[in-house]
N, C-alpha and C. Protein backbone atom coordinates (compact mmCIF):
# COMPACT_ATOMS: atom_id res chain seq x y z
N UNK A 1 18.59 -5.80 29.36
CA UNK A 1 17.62 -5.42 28.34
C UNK A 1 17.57 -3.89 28.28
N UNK A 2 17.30 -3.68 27.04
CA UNK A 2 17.00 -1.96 26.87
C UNK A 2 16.14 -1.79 25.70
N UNK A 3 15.33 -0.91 26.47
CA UNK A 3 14.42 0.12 25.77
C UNK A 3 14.80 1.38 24.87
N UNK A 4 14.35 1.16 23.87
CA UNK A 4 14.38 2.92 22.97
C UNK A 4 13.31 3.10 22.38
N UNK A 5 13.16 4.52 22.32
CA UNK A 5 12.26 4.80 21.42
C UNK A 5 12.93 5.08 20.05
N UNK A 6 12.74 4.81 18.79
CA UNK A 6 13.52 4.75 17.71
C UNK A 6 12.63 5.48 16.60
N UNK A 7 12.87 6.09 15.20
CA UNK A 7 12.13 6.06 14.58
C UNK A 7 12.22 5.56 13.23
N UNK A 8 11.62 5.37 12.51
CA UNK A 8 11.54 4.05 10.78
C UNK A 8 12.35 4.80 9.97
N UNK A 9 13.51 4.57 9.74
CA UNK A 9 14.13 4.57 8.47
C UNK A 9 13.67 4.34 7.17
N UNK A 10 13.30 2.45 7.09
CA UNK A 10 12.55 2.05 5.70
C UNK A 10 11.89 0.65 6.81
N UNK A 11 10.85 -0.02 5.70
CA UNK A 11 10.34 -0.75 6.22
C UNK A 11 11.22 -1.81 5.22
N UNK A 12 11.63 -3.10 5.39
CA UNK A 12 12.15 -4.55 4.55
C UNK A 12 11.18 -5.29 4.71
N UNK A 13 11.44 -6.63 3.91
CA UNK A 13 11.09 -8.06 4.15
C UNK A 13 9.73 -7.94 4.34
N UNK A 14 8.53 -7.16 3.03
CA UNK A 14 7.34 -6.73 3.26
C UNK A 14 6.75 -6.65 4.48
N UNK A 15 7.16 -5.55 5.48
CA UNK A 15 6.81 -4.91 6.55
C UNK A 15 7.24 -5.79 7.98
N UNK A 16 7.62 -7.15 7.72
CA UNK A 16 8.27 -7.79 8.89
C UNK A 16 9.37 -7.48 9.63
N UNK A 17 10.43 -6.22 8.82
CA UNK A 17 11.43 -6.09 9.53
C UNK A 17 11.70 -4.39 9.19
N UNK A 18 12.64 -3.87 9.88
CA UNK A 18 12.65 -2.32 9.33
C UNK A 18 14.24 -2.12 10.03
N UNK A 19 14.57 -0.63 9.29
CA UNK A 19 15.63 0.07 9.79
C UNK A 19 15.58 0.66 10.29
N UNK A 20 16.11 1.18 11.63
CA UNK A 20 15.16 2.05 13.09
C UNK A 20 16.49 2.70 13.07
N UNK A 21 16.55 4.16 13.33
CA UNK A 21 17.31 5.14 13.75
C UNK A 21 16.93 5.57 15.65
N UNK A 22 17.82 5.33 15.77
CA UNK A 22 17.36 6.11 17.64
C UNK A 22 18.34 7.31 18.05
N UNK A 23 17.85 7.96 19.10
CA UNK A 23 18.14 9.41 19.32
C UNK A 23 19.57 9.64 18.77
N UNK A 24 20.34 8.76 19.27
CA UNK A 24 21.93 9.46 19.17
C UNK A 24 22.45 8.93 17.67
N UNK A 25 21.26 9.02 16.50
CA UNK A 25 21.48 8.50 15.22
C UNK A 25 22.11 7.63 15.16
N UNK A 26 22.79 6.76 15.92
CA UNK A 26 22.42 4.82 14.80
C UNK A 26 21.43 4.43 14.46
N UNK A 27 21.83 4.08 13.25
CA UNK A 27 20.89 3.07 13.07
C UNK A 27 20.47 1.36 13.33
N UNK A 28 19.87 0.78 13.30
CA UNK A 28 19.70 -0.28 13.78
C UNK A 28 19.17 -1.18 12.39
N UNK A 29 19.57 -2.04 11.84
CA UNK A 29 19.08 -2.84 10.93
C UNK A 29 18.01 -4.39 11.44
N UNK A 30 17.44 -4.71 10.44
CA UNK A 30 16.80 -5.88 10.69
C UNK A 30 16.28 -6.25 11.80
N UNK A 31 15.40 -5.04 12.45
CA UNK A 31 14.66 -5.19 13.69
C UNK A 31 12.86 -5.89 13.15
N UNK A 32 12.93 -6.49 13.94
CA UNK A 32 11.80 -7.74 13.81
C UNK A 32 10.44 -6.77 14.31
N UNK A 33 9.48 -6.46 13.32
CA UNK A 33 8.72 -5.93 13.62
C UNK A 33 7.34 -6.54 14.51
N UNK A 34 6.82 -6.51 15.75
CA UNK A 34 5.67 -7.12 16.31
C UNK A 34 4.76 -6.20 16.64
N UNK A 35 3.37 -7.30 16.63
CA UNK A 35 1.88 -6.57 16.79
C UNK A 35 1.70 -7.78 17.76
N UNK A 36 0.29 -6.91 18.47
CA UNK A 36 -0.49 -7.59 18.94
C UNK A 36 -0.98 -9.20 18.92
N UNK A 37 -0.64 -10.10 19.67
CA UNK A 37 -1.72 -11.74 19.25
C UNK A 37 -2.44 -11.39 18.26
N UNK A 38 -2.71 -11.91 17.25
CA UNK A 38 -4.03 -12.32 16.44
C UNK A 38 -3.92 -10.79 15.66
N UNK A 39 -2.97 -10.03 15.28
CA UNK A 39 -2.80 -8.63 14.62
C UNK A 39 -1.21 -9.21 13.73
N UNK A 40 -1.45 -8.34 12.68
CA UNK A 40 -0.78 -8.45 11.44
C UNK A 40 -0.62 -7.20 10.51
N UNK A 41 0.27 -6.74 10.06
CA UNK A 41 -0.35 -6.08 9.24
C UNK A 41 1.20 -5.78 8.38
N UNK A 42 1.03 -5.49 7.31
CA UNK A 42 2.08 -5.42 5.93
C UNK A 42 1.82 -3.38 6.27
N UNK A 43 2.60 -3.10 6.98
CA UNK A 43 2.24 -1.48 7.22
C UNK A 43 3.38 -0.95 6.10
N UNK A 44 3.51 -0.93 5.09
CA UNK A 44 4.86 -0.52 4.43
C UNK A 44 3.79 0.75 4.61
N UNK A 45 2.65 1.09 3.40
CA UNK A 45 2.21 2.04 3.12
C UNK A 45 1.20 2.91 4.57
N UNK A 46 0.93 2.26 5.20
CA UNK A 46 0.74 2.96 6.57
C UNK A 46 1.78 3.97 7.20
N UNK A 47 2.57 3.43 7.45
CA UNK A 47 3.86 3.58 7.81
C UNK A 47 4.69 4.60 7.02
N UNK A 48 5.30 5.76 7.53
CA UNK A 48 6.01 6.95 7.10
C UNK A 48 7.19 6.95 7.67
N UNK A 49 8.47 7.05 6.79
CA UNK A 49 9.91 7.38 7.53
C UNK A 49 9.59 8.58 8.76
N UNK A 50 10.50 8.33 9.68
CA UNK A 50 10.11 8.73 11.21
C UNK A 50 9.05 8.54 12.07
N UNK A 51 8.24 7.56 11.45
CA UNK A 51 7.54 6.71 12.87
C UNK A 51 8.31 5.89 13.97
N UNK A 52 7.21 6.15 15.15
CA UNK A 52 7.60 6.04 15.94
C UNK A 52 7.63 4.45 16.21
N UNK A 53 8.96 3.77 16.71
CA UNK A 53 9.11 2.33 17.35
C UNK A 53 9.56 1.97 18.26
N UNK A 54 8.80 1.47 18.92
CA UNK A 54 9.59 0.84 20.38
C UNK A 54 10.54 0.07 20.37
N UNK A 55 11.33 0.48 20.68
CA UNK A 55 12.39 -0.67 20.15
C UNK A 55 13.17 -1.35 21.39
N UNK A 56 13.17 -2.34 21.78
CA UNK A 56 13.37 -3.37 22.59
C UNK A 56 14.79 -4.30 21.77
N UNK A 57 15.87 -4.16 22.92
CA UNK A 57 16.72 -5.09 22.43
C UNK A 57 17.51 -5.91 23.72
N UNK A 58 17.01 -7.21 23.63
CA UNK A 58 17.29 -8.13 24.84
C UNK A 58 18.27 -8.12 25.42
N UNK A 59 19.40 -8.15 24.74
CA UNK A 59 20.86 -8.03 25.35
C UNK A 59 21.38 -7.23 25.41
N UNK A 60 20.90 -5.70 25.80
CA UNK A 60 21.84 -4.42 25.46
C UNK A 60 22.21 -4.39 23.90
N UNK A 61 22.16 -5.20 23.26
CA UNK A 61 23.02 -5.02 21.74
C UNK A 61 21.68 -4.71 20.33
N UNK A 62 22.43 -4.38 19.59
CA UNK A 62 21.51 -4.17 18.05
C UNK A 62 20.94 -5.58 18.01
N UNK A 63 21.58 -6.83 18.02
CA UNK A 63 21.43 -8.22 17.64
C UNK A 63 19.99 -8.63 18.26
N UNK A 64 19.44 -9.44 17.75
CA UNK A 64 17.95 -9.78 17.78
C UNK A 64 17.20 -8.36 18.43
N UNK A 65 17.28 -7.47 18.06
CA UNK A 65 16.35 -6.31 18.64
C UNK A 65 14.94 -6.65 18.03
N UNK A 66 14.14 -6.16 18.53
CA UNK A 66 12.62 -5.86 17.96
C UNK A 66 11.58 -4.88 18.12
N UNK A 67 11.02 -4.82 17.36
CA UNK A 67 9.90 -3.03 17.50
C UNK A 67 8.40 -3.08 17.78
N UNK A 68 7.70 -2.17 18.19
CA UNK A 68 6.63 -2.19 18.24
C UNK A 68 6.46 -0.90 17.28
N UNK A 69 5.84 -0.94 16.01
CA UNK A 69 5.54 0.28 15.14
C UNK A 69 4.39 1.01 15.77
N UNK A 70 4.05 2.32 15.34
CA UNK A 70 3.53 3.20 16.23
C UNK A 70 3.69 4.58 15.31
N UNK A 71 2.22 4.84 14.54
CA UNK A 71 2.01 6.52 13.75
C UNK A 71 1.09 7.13 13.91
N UNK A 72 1.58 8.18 15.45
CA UNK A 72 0.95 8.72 16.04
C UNK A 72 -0.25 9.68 15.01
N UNK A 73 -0.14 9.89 13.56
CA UNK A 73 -0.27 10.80 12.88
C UNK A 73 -1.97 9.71 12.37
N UNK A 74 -1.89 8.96 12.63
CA UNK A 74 -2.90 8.14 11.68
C UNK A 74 -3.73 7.50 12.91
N UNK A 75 -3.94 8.00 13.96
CA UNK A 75 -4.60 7.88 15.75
C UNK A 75 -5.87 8.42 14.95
N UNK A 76 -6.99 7.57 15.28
CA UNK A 76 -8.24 8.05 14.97
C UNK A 76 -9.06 9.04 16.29
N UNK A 77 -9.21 10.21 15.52
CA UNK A 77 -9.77 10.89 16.47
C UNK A 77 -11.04 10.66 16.86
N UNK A 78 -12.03 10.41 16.55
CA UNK A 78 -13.43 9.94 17.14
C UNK A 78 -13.60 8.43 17.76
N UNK A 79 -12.70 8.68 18.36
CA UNK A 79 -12.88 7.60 19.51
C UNK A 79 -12.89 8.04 20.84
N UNK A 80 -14.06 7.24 21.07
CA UNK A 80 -14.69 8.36 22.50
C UNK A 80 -13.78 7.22 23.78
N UNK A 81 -13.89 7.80 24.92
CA UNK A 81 -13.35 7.32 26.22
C UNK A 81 -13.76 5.63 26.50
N UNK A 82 -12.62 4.96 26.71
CA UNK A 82 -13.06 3.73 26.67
C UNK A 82 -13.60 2.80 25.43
N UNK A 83 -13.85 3.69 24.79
CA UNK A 83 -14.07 2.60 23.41
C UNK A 83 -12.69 2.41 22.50
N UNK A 84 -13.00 1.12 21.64
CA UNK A 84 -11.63 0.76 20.94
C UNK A 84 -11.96 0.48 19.78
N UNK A 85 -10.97 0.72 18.70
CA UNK A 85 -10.85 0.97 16.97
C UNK A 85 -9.63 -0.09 17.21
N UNK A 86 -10.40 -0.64 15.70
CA UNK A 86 -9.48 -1.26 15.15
C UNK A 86 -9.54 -1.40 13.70
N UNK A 87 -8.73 -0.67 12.80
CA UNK A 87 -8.63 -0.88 11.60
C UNK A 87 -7.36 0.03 10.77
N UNK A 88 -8.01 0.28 9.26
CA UNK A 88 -6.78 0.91 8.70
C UNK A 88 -7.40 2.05 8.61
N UNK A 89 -6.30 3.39 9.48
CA UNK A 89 -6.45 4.20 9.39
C UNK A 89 -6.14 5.37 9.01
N UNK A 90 -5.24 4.90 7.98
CA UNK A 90 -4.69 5.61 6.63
C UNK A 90 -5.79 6.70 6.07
N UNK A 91 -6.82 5.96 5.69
CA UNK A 91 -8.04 6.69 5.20
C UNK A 91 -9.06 6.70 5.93
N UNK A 92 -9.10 6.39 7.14
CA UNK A 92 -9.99 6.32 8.39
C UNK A 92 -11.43 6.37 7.76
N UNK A 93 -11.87 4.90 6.92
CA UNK A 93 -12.79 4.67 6.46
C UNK A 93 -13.57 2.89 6.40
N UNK A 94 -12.27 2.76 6.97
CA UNK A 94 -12.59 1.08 7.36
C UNK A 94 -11.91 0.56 8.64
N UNK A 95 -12.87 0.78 9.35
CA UNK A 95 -12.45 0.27 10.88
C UNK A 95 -13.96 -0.66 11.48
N UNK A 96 -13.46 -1.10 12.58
CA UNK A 96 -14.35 -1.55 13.58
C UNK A 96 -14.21 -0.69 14.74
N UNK A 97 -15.32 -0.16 15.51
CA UNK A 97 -15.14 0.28 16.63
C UNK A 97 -16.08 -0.62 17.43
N UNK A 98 -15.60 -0.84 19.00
CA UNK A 98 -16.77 -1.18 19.85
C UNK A 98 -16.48 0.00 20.84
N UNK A 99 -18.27 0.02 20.95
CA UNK A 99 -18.89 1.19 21.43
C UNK A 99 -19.02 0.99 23.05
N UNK A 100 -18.74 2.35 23.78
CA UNK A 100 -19.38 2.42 25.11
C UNK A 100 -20.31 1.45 25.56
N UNK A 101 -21.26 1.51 24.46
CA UNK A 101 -23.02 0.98 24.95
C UNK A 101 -23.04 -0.02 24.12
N UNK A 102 -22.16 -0.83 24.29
CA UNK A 102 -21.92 -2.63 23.69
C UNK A 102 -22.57 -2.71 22.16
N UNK A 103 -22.68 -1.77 21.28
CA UNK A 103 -22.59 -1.56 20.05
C UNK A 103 -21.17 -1.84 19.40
N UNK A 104 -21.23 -2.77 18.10
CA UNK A 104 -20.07 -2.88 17.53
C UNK A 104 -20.53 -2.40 15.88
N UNK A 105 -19.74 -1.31 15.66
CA UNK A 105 -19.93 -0.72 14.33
C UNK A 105 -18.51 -1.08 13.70
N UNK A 106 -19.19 -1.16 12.10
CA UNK A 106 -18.52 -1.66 11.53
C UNK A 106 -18.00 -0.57 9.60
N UNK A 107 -17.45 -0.10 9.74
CA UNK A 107 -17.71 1.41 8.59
C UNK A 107 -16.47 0.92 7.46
N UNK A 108 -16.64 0.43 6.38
CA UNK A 108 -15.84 0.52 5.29
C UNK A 108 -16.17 1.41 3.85
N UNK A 109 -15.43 1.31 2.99
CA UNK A 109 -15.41 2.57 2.03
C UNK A 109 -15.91 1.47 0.61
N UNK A 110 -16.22 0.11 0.73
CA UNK A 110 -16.41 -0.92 0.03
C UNK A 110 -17.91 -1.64 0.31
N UNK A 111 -17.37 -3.04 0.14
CA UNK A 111 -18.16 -3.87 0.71
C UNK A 111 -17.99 -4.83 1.92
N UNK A 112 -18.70 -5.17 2.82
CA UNK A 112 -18.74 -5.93 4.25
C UNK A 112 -18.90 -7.74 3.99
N UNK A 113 -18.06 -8.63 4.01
CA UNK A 113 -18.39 -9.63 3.77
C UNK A 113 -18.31 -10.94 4.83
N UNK A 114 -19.03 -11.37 5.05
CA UNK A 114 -18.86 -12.61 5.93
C UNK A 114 -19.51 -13.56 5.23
N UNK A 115 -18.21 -14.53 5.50
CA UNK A 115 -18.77 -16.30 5.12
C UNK A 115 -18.53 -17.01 6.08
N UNK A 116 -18.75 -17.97 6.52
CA UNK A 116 -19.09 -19.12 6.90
C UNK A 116 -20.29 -20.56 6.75
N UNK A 117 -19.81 -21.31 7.65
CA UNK A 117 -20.90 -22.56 7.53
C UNK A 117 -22.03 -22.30 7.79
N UNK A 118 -22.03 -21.50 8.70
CA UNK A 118 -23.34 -21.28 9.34
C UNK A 118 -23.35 -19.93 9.93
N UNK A 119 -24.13 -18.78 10.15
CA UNK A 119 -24.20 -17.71 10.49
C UNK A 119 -25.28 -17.16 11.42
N UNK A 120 -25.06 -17.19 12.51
CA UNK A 120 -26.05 -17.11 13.76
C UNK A 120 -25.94 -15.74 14.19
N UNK A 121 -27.98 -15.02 13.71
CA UNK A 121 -27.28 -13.31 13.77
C UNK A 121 -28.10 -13.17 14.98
N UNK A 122 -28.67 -14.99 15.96
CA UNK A 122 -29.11 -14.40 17.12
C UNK A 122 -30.74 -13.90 17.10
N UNK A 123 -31.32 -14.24 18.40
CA UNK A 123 -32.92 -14.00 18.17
C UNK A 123 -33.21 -12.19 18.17
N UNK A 124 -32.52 -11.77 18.83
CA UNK A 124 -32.70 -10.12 18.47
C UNK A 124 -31.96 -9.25 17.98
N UNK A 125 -32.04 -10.17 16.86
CA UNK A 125 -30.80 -8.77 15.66
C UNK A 125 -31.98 -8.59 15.36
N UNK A 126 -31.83 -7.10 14.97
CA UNK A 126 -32.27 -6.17 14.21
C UNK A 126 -31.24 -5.91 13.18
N UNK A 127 -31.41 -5.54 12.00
CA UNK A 127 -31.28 -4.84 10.45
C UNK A 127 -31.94 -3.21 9.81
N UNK A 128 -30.92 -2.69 10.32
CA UNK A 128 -31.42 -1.01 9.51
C UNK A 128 -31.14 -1.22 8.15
N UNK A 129 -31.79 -0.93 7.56
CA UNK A 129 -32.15 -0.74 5.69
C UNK A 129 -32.09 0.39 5.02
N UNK A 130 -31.30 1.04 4.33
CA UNK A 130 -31.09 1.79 3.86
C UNK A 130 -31.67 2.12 2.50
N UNK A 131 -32.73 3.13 2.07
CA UNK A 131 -33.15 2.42 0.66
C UNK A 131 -31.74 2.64 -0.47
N UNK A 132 -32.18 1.88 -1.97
CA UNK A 132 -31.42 2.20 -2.94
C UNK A 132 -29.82 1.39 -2.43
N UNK A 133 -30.12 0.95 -1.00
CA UNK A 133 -28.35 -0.06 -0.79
C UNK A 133 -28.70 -1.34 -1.52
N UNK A 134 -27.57 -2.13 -1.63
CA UNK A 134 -27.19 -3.16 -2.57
C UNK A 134 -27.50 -4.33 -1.48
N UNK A 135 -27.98 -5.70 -1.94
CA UNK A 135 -27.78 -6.70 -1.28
C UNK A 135 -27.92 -8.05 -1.88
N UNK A 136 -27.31 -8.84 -1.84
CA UNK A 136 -27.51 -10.49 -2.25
C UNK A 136 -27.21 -11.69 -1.28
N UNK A 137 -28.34 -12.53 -1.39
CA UNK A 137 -28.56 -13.98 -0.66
C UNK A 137 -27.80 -14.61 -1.72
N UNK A 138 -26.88 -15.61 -1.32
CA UNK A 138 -25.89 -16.85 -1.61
C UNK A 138 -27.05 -17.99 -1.43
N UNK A 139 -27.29 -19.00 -1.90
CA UNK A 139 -27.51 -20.38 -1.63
C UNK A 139 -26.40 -21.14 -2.05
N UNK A 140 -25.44 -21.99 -1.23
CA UNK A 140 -24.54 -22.46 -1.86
C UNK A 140 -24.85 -23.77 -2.00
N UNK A 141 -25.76 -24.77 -2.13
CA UNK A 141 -26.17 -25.90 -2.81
C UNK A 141 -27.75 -26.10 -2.20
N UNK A 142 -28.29 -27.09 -3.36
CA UNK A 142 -29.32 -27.75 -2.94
C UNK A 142 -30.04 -27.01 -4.70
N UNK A 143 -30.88 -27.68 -4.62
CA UNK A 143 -32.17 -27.28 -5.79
C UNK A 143 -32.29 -25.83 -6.23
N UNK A 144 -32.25 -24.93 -4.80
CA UNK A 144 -32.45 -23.27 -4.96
C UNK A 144 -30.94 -22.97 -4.81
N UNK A 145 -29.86 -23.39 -5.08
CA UNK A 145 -28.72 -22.67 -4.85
C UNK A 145 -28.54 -21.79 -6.48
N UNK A 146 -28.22 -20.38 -5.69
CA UNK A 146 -27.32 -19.62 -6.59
C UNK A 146 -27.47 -17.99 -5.75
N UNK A 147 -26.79 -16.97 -6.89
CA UNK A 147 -26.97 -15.68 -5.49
C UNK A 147 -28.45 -15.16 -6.23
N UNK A 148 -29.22 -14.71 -5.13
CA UNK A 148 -30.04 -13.73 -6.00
C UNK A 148 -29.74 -12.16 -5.36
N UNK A 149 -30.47 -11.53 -5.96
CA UNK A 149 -30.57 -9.71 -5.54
C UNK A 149 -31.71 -9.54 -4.88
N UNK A 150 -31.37 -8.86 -3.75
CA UNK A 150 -32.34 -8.16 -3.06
C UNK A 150 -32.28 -6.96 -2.88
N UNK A 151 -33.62 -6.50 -3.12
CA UNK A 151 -34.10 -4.94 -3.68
C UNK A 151 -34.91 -4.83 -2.43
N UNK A 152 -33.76 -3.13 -1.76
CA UNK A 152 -34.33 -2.79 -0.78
C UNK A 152 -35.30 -1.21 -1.00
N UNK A 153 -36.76 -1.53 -0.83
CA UNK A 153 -37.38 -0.59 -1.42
C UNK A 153 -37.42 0.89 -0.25
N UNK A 154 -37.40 0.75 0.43
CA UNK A 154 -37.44 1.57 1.85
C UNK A 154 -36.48 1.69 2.96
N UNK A 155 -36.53 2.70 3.88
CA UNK A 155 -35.43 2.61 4.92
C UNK A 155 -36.41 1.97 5.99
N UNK A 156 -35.29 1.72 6.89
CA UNK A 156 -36.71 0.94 8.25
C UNK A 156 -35.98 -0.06 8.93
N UNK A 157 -36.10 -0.21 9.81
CA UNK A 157 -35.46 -1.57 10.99
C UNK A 157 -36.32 -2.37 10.82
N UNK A 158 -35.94 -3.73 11.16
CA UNK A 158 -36.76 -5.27 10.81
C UNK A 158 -36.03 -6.22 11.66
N UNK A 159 -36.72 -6.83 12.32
CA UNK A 159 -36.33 -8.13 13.12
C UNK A 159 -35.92 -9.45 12.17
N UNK A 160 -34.64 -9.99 12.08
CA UNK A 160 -34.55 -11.00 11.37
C UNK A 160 -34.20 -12.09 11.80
N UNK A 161 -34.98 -13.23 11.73
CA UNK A 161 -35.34 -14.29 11.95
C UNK A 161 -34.16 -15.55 10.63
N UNK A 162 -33.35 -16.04 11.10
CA UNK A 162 -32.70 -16.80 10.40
C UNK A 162 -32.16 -18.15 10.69
């Protein structure tokens, strides 16, 4: 087995595979791009010719090689010691971080959405309120189903009970 560090030529096969150049300029075709368990991501536009890839190839040879992508340039700097980001950080405006002090923040440049069957926010959530922010309740069946608007008149924390 051998290790290189390589860097992106082009990305193919919407971001699943790429063309990796390594030090002594070959190139390497159709290297199988991998992330993390339970991580994904279509990085064409993340991703800049000469990023960095780990490039792993099992048998000494180009043949089934594979990469770990890696742009050192798009590393979010406000991440403090021990805490971990996870998001796109192209525009370093939509991530998750969890915090030192078991805080999980959540910062997008949009809107925040969760669905499910059921949504358990737990006997001591608290809710900061922002005035003039946007919000709507879903009912998705029964007599009262439909969305309405909720008009937040004030800023202020509130215990919510659900």
């Amino acid at each position: 087995m051998e290790v290189l560090k390589g860097y992106l030529v082009r990305m193919i096969d919407n971001g699943n595979r790429a063309q990796v150049q390594v030090k002594t300029g070959k190139i390497i075709d159709d290297v199988l791009m991998l992330y993390p368990y339970g991580f994904f991501s279509n990085m064409q536009s993340n991703v800049s010719t000469g990023s960095l890839i780990l490039l792993i190839l099992p048998s000494g040879s180009s043949n089934n090689a594979f990469g770990f992508p890696y742009n050192p340039t798009l590393q979010p700097t406000d991440v403090q010691s021990n805490e971990v980001a996870i998001g796109n950080f192209k525009n370093n405006t939509n991530k998750i971080t969890f915090k030192n002090n078991g805080d999980i923040e959540v910062e997008c440049s949009s809107n925040v959405t969760i669905e499910g069957t059921k949504i358990d926010l737990g006997d001591a959530t608290s809710l900061v309120l922002n005035q003039n922010a946007s919000m709507s309740v879903t009912i998705p069946s029964g007599s009262s189903a439909g969305t309405y608007p909720v008009t937040i008149n004030s800023t202020g924390q509130t215990k919510v009970f659900a």
